[in-house]
C-alpha atoms as a PDB file:
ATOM      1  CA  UNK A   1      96.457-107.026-133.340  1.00  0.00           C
ATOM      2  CA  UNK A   2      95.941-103.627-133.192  1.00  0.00           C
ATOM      3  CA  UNK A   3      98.458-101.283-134.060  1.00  0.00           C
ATOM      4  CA  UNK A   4      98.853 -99.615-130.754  1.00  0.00           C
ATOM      5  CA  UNK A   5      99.315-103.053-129.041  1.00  0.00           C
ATOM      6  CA  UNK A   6     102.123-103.977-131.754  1.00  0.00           C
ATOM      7  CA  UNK A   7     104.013-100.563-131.236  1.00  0.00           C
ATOM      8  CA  UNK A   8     104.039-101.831-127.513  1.00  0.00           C
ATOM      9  CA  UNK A   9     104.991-105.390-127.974  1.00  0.00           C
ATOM     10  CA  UNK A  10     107.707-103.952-130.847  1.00  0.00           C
ATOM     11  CA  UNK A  11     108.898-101.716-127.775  1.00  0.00           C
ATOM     12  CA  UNK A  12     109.051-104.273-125.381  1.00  0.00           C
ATOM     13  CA  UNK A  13     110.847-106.798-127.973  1.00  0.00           C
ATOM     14  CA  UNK A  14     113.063-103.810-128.347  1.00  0.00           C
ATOM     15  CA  UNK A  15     114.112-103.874-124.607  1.00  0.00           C
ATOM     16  CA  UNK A  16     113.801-107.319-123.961  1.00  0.00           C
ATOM     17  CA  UNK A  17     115.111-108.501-120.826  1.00  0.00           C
ATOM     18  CA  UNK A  18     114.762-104.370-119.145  1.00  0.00           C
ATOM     19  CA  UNK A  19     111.749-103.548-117.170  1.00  0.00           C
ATOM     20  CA  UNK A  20     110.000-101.008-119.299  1.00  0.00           C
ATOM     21  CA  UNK A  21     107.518 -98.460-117.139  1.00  0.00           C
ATOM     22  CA  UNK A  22     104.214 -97.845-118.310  1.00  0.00           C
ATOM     23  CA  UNK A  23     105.238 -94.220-118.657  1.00  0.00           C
ATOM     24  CA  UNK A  24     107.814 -94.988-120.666  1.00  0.00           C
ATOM     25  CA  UNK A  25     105.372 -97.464-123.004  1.00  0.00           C
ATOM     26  CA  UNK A  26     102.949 -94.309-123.098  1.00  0.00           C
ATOM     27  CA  UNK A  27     105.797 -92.406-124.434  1.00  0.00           C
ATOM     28  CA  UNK A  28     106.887 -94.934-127.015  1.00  0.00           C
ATOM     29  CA  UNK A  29     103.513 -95.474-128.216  1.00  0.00           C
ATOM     30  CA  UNK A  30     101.301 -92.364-127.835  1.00  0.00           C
ATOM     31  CA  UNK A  31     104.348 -89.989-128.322  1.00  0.00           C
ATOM     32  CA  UNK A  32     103.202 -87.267-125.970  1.00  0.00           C
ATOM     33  CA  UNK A  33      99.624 -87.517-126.156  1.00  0.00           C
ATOM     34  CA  UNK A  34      97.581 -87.341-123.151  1.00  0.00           C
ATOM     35  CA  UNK A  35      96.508 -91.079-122.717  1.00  0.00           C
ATOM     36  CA  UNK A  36      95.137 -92.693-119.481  1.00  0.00           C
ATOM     37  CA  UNK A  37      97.573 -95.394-118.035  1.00  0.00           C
ATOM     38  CA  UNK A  38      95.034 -98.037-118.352  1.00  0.00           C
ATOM     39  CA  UNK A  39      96.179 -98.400-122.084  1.00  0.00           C
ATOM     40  CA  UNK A  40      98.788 -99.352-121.661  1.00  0.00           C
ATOM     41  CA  UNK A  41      97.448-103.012-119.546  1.00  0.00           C
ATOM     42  CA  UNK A  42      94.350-102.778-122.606  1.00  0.00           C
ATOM     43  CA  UNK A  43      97.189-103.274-124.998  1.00  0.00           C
ATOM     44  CA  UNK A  44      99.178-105.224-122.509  1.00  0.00           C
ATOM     45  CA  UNK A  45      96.398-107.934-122.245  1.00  0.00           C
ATOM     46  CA  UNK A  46      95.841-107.548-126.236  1.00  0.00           C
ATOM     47  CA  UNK A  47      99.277-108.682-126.844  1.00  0.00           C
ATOM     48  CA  UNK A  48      99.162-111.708-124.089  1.00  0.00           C
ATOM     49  CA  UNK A  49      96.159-112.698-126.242  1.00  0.00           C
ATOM     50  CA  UNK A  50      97.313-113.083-129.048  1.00  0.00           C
ATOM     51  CA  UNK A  51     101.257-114.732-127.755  1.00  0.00           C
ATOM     52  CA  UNK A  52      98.635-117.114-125.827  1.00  0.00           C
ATOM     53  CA  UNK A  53     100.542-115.616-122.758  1.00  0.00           C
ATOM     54  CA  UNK A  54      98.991-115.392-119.324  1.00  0.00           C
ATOM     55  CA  UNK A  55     100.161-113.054-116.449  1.00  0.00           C
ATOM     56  CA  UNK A  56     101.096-115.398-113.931  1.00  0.00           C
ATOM     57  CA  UNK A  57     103.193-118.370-115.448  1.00  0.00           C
ATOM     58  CA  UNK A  58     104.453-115.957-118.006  1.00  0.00           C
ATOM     59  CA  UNK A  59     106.532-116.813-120.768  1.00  0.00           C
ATOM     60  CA  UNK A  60     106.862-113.596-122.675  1.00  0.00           C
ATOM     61  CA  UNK A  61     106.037-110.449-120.834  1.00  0.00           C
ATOM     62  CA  UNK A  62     106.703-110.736-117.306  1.00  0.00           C
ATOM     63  CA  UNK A  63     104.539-107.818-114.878  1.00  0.00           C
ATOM     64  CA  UNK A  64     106.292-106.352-112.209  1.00  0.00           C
ATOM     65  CA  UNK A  65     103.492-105.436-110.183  1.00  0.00           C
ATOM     66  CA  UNK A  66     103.345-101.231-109.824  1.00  0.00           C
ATOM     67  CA  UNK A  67     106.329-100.589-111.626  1.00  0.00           C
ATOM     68  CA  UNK A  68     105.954-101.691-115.249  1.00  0.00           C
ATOM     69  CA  UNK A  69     106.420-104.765-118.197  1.00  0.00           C
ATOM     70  CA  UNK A  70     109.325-107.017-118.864  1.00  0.00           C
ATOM     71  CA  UNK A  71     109.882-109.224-121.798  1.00  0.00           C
ATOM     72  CA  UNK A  72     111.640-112.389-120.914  1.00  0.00           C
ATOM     73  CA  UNK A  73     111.329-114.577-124.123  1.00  0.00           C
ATOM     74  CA  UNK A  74     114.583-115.137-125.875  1.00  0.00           C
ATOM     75  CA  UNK A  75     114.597-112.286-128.637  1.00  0.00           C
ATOM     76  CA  UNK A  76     117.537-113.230-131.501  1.00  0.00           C
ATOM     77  CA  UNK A  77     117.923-110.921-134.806  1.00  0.00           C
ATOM     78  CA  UNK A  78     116.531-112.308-137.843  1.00  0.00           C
ATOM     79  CA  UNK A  79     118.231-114.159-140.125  1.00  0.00           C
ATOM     80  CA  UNK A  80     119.792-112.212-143.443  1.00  0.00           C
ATOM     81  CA  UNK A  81     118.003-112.665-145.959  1.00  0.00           C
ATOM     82  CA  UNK A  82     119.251-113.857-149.710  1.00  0.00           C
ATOM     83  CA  UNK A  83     118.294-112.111-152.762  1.00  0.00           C
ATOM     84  CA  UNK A  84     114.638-111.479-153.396  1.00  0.00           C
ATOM     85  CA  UNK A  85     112.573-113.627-155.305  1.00  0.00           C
ATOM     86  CA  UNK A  86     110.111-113.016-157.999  1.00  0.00           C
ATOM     87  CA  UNK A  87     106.603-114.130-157.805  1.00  0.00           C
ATOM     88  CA  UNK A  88     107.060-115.104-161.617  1.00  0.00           C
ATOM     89  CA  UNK A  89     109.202-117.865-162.646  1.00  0.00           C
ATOM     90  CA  UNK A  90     111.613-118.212-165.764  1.00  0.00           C
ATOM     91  CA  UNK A  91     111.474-121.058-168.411  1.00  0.00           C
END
Protein backbone atom coordinates (compact mmCIF):
# COMPACT_ATOMS: atom_id res chain seq x y z
CA UNK A 1 0.00 0.00 0.00
CA UNK A 2 1.13 3.17 -0.70
CA UNK A 3 1.76 5.57 1.83
CA UNK A 4 -0.76 8.13 0.84
CA UNK A 5 -3.52 5.42 0.77
CA UNK A 6 -2.42 4.27 4.45
CA UNK A 7 -2.45 7.96 5.82
CA UNK A 8 -6.14 7.79 4.47
CA UNK A 9 -7.20 4.46 5.71
CA UNK A 10 -5.17 5.48 9.25
CA UNK A 11 -7.58 8.64 9.04
CA UNK A 12 -10.56 6.91 8.39
CA UNK A 13 -9.71 4.10 11.17
CA UNK A 14 -9.21 7.20 13.21
CA UNK A 15 -12.89 8.34 12.73
CA UNK A 16 -14.45 5.21 12.37
CA UNK A 17 -18.05 5.18 12.42
CA UNK A 18 -18.08 9.49 11.25
CA UNK A 19 -18.50 10.31 7.67
CA UNK A 20 -15.20 11.84 6.75
CA UNK A 21 -15.42 14.43 3.50
CA UNK A 22 -13.03 14.14 0.88
CA UNK A 23 -11.93 17.64 1.78
CA UNK A 24 -11.31 16.79 4.97
CA UNK A 25 -9.18 13.39 3.74
CA UNK A 26 -7.24 15.95 1.39
CA UNK A 27 -6.46 17.86 4.43
CA UNK A 28 -5.38 14.93 6.56
CA UNK A 29 -3.31 13.53 3.94
CA UNK A 30 -1.87 16.21 1.60
CA UNK A 31 -1.76 18.83 4.48
CA UNK A 32 -2.56 21.86 2.38
CA UNK A 33 -1.22 20.98 -0.83
CA UNK A 34 -3.09 21.63 -3.88
CA UNK A 35 -4.28 18.04 -4.85
CA UNK A 36 -7.16 17.17 -7.28
CA UNK A 37 -10.16 15.42 -5.46
CA UNK A 38 -9.83 12.41 -7.55
CA UNK A 39 -7.06 11.23 -5.03
CA UNK A 40 -8.65 10.88 -2.75
CA UNK A 41 -11.21 7.77 -4.61
CA UNK A 42 -7.35 6.63 -6.30
CA UNK A 43 -6.40 5.98 -2.73
CA UNK A 44 -9.92 5.15 -1.77
CA UNK A 45 -10.03 2.19 -4.29
CA UNK A 46 -6.20 1.36 -3.28
CA UNK A 47 -7.24 0.70 0.17
CA UNK A 48 -10.59 -1.43 -0.85
CA UNK A 49 -7.95 -3.46 -2.73
CA UNK A 50 -6.01 -4.40 -0.57
CA UNK A 51 -9.06 -4.95 2.65
CA UNK A 52 -10.60 -7.11 -0.39
CA UNK A 53 -13.49 -4.53 0.11
CA UNK A 54 -15.90 -3.63 -2.66
CA UNK A 55 -18.09 -0.42 -2.81
CA UNK A 56 -21.38 -1.79 -2.80
CA UNK A 57 -21.73 -4.67 -0.14
CA UNK A 58 -19.16 -2.88 1.89
CA UNK A 59 -17.73 -4.11 4.91
CA UNK A 60 -15.14 -1.53 5.79
CA UNK A 61 -15.47 1.81 4.17
CA UNK A 62 -18.90 2.63 3.43
CA UNK A 63 -19.34 5.70 0.36
CA UNK A 64 -21.84 8.12 0.87
CA UNK A 65 -22.35 9.07 -2.54
CA UNK A 66 -21.27 13.13 -3.03
CA UNK A 67 -20.53 13.74 0.39
CA UNK A 68 -17.56 11.63 1.50
CA UNK A 69 -16.11 7.99 3.22
CA UNK A 70 -17.26 6.16 6.26
CA UNK A 71 -15.58 3.35 8.02
CA UNK A 72 -17.99 0.89 9.45
CA UNK A 73 -15.75 -2.12 10.52
CA UNK A 74 -15.53 -2.59 14.22
CA UNK A 75 -12.20 -0.65 15.16
CA UNK A 76 -11.01 -1.84 19.02
CA UNK A 77 -7.50 -0.50 20.53
CA UNK A 78 -4.78 -2.89 20.49
CA UNK A 79 -3.96 -4.99 23.03
CA UNK A 80 -0.97 -3.80 25.65
CA UNK A 81 1.73 -5.22 25.00
CA UNK A 82 4.21 -7.18 27.66
CA UNK A 83 7.79 -6.53 27.87
CA UNK A 84 9.84 -6.71 24.71
CA UNK A 85 11.56 -9.62 23.66
CA UNK A 86 14.99 -10.20 22.40
CA UNK A 87 15.70 -11.78 19.15
CA UNK A 88 18.58 -13.68 21.09
CA UNK A 89 17.85 -16.22 23.60
CA UNK A 90 19.64 -17.01 27.04
CA UNK A 91 21.11 -20.45 28.08
Amino acid sequence: MTPKAYAVLVYLVEHAGRLVTSDELLEAAWSGRVIEPQAVRKHILEVRNVLGDRPKNSLFIETVIKRGYRFIAPVSEPAASGPAVSGTARH
